[in-house]
N, C-alpha and C. Protein backbone atom coordinates (compact mmCIF):
# COMPACT_ATOMS: atom_id res chain seq x y z
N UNK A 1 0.85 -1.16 0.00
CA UNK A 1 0.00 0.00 0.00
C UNK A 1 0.90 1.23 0.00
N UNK A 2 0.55 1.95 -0.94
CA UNK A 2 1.53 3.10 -0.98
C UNK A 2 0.45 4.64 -1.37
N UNK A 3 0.73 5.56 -0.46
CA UNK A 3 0.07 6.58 -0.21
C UNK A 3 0.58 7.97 -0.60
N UNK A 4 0.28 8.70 -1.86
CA UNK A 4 0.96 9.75 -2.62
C UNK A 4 -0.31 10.54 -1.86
N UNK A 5 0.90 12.20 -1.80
CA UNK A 5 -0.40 13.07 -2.13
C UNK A 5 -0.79 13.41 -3.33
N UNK A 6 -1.80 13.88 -3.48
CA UNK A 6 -2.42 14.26 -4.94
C UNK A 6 -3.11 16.13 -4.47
N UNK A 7 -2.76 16.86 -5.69
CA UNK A 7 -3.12 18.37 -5.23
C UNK A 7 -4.53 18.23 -4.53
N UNK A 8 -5.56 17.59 -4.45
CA UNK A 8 -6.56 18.09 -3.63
C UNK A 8 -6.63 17.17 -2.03
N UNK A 9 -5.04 16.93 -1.96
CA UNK A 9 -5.07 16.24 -0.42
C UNK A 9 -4.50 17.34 -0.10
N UNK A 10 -4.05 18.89 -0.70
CA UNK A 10 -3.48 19.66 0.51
C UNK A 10 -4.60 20.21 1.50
N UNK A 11 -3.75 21.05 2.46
CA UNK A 11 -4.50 21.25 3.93
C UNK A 11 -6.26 22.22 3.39
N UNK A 12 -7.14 21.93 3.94
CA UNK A 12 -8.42 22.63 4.31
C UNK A 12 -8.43 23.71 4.84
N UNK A 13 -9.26 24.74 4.33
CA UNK A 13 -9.36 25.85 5.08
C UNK A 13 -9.39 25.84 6.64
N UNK A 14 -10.28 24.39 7.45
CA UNK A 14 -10.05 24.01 8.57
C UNK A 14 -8.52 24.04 9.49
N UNK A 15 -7.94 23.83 8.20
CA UNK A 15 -5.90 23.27 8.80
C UNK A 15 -5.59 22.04 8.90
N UNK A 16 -7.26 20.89 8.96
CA UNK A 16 -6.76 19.80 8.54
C UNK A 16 -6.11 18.86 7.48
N UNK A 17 -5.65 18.33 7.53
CA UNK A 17 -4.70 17.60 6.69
C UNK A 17 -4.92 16.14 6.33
N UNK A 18 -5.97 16.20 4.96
CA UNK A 18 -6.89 15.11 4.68
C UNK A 18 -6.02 13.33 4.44
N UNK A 19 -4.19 14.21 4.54
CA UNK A 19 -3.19 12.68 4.43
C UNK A 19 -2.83 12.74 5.62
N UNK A 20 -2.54 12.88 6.95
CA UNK A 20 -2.50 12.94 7.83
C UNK A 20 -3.41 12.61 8.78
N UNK A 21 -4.43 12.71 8.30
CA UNK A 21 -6.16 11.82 9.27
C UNK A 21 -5.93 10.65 8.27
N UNK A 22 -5.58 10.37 7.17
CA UNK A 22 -5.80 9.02 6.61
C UNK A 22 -4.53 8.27 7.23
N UNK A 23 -3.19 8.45 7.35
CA UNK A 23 -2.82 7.55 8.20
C UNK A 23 -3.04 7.18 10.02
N UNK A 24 -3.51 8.22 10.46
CA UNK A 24 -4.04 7.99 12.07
C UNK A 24 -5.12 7.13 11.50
N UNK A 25 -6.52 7.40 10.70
CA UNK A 25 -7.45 6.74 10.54
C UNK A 25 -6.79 4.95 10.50
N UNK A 26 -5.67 4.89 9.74
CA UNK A 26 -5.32 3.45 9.69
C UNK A 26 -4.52 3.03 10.65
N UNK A 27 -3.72 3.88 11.21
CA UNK A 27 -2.88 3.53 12.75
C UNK A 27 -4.10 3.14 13.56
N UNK A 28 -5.32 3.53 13.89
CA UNK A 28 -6.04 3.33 14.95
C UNK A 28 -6.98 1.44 14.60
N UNK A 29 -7.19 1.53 12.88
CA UNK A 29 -7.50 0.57 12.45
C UNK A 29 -6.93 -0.25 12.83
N UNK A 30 -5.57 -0.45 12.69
CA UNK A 30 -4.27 -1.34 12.90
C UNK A 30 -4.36 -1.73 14.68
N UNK A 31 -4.50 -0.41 15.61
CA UNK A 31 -4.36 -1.13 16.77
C UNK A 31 -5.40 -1.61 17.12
N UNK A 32 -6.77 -1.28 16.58
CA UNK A 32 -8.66 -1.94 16.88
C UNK A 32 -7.77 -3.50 16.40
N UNK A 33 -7.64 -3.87 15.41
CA UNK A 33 -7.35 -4.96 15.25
C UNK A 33 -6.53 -5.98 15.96
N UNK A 34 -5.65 -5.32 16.72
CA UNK A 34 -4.77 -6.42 17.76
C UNK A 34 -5.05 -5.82 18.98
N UNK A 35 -6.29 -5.76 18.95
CA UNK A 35 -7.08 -5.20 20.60
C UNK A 35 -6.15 -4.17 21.19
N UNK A 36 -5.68 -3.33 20.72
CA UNK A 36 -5.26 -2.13 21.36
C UNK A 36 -3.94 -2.26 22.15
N UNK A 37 -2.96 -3.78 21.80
CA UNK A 37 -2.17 -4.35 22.71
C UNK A 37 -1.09 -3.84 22.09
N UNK A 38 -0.37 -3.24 22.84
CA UNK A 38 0.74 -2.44 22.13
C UNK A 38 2.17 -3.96 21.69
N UNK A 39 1.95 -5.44 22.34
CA UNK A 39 2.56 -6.25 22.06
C UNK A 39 2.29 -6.85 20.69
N UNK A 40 0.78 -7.18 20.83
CA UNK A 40 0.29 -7.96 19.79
C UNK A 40 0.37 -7.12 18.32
N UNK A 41 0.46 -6.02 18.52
CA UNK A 41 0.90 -5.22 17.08
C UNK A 41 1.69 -5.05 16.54
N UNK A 42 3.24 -4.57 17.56
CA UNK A 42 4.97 -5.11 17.59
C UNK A 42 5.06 -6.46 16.97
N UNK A 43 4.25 -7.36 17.26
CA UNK A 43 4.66 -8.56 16.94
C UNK A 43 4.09 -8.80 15.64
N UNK A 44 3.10 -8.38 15.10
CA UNK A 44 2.20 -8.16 14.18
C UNK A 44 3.45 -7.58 12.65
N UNK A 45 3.56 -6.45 13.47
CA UNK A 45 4.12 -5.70 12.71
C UNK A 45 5.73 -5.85 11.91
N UNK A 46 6.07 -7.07 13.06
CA UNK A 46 7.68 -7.74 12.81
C UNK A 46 7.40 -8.78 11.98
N UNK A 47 6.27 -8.99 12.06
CA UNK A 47 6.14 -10.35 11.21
C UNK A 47 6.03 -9.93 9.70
N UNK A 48 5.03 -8.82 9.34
CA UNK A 48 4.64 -7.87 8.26
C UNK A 48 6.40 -7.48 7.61
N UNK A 49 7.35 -7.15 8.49
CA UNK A 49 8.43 -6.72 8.26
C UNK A 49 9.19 -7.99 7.52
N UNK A 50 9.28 -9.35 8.14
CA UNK A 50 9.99 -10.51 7.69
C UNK A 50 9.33 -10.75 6.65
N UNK A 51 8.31 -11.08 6.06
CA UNK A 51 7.69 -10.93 5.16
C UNK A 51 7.83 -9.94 3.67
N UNK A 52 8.44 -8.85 4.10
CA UNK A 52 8.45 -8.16 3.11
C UNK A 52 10.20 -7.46 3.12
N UNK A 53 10.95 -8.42 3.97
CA UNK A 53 12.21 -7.61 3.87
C UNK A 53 12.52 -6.72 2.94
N UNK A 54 12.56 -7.25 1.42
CA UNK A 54 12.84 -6.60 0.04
C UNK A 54 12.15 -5.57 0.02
N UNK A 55 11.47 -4.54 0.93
CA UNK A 55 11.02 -3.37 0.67
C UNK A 55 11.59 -2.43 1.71
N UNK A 56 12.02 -2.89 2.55
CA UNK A 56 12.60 -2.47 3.39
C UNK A 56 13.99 -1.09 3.14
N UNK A 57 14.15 -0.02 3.51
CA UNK A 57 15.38 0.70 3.25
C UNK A 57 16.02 0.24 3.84
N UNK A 58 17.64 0.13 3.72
CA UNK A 58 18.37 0.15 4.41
C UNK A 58 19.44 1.32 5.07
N UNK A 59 19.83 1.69 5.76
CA UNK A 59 20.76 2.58 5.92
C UNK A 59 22.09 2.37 4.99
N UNK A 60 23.03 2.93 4.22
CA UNK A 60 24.64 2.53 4.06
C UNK A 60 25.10 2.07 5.07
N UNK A 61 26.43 1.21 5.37
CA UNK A 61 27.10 1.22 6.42
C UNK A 61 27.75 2.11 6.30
N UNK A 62 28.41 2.77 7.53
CA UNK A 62 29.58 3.76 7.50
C UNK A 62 30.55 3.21 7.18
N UNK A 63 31.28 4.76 6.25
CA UNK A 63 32.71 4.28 5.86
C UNK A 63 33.51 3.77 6.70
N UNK A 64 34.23 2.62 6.55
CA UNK A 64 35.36 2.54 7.72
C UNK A 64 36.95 2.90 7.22
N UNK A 65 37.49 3.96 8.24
CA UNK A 65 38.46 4.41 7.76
C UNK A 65 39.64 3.61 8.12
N UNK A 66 40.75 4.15 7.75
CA UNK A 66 42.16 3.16 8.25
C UNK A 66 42.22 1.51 7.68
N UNK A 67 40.99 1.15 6.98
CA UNK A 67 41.66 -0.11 6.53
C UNK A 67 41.51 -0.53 5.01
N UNK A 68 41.95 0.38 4.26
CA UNK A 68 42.69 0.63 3.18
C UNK A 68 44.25 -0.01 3.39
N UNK A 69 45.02 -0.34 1.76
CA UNK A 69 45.94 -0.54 1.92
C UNK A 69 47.15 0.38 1.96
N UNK A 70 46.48 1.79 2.09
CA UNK A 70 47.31 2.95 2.77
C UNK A 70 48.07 2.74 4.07
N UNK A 71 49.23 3.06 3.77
CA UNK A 71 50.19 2.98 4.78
C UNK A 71 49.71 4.24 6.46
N UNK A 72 50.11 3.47 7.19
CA UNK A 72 49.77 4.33 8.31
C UNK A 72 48.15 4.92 7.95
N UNK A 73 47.53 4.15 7.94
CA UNK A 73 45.81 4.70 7.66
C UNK A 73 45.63 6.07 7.21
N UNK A 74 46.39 6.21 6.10
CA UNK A 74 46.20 7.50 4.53
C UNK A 74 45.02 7.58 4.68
N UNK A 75 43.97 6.95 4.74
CA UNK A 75 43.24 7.04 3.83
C UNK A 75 41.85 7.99 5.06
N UNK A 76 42.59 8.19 6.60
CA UNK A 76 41.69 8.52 7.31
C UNK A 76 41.31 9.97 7.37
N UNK A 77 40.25 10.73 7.49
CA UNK A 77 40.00 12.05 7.29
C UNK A 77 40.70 13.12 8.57
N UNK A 78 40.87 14.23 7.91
CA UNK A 78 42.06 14.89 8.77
C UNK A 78 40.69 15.07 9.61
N UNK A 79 41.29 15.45 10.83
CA UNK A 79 40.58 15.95 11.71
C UNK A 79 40.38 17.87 12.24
């Protein structure tokens, strides 16, 4: 499920924010459904996660400096 805005989801003369009530509207869906148990949804939700690893972002790892085949770790940023 993937959720774009589109020009007539910006804010209402109200100030509400017709993409912003649609994900609370489904956060609250989500916890009605595992009775409001802040466990049973974690667990819910890890499972949803293993399931779909391949969509998942990942972070980069950080560069690691000094282990290049630079002598005396060249390759580390001056400080």
């Amino acid at each position: 499920m993937t959720m774009e805005r589109k020009p007539e989801d910006e804010c209402r003369e109200d100030g509400a924010d017709p993409f912003l009530e649609e994900i609370r509207r489904l956060r609250m869906e989500l916890s009605e459904e595992h009775g409001n148990d802040v466990r049973r949804l974690g667990e819910y939700l890890m499972q949803r996660q293993r399931e779909h690893a391949e969509l998942l972002v990942r972070e980069p790892a950080p560069p690691t400096y000094g282990s290049s085949s630079e002598p005396n770790g060249a390759d580390t940023p001056e400080r």
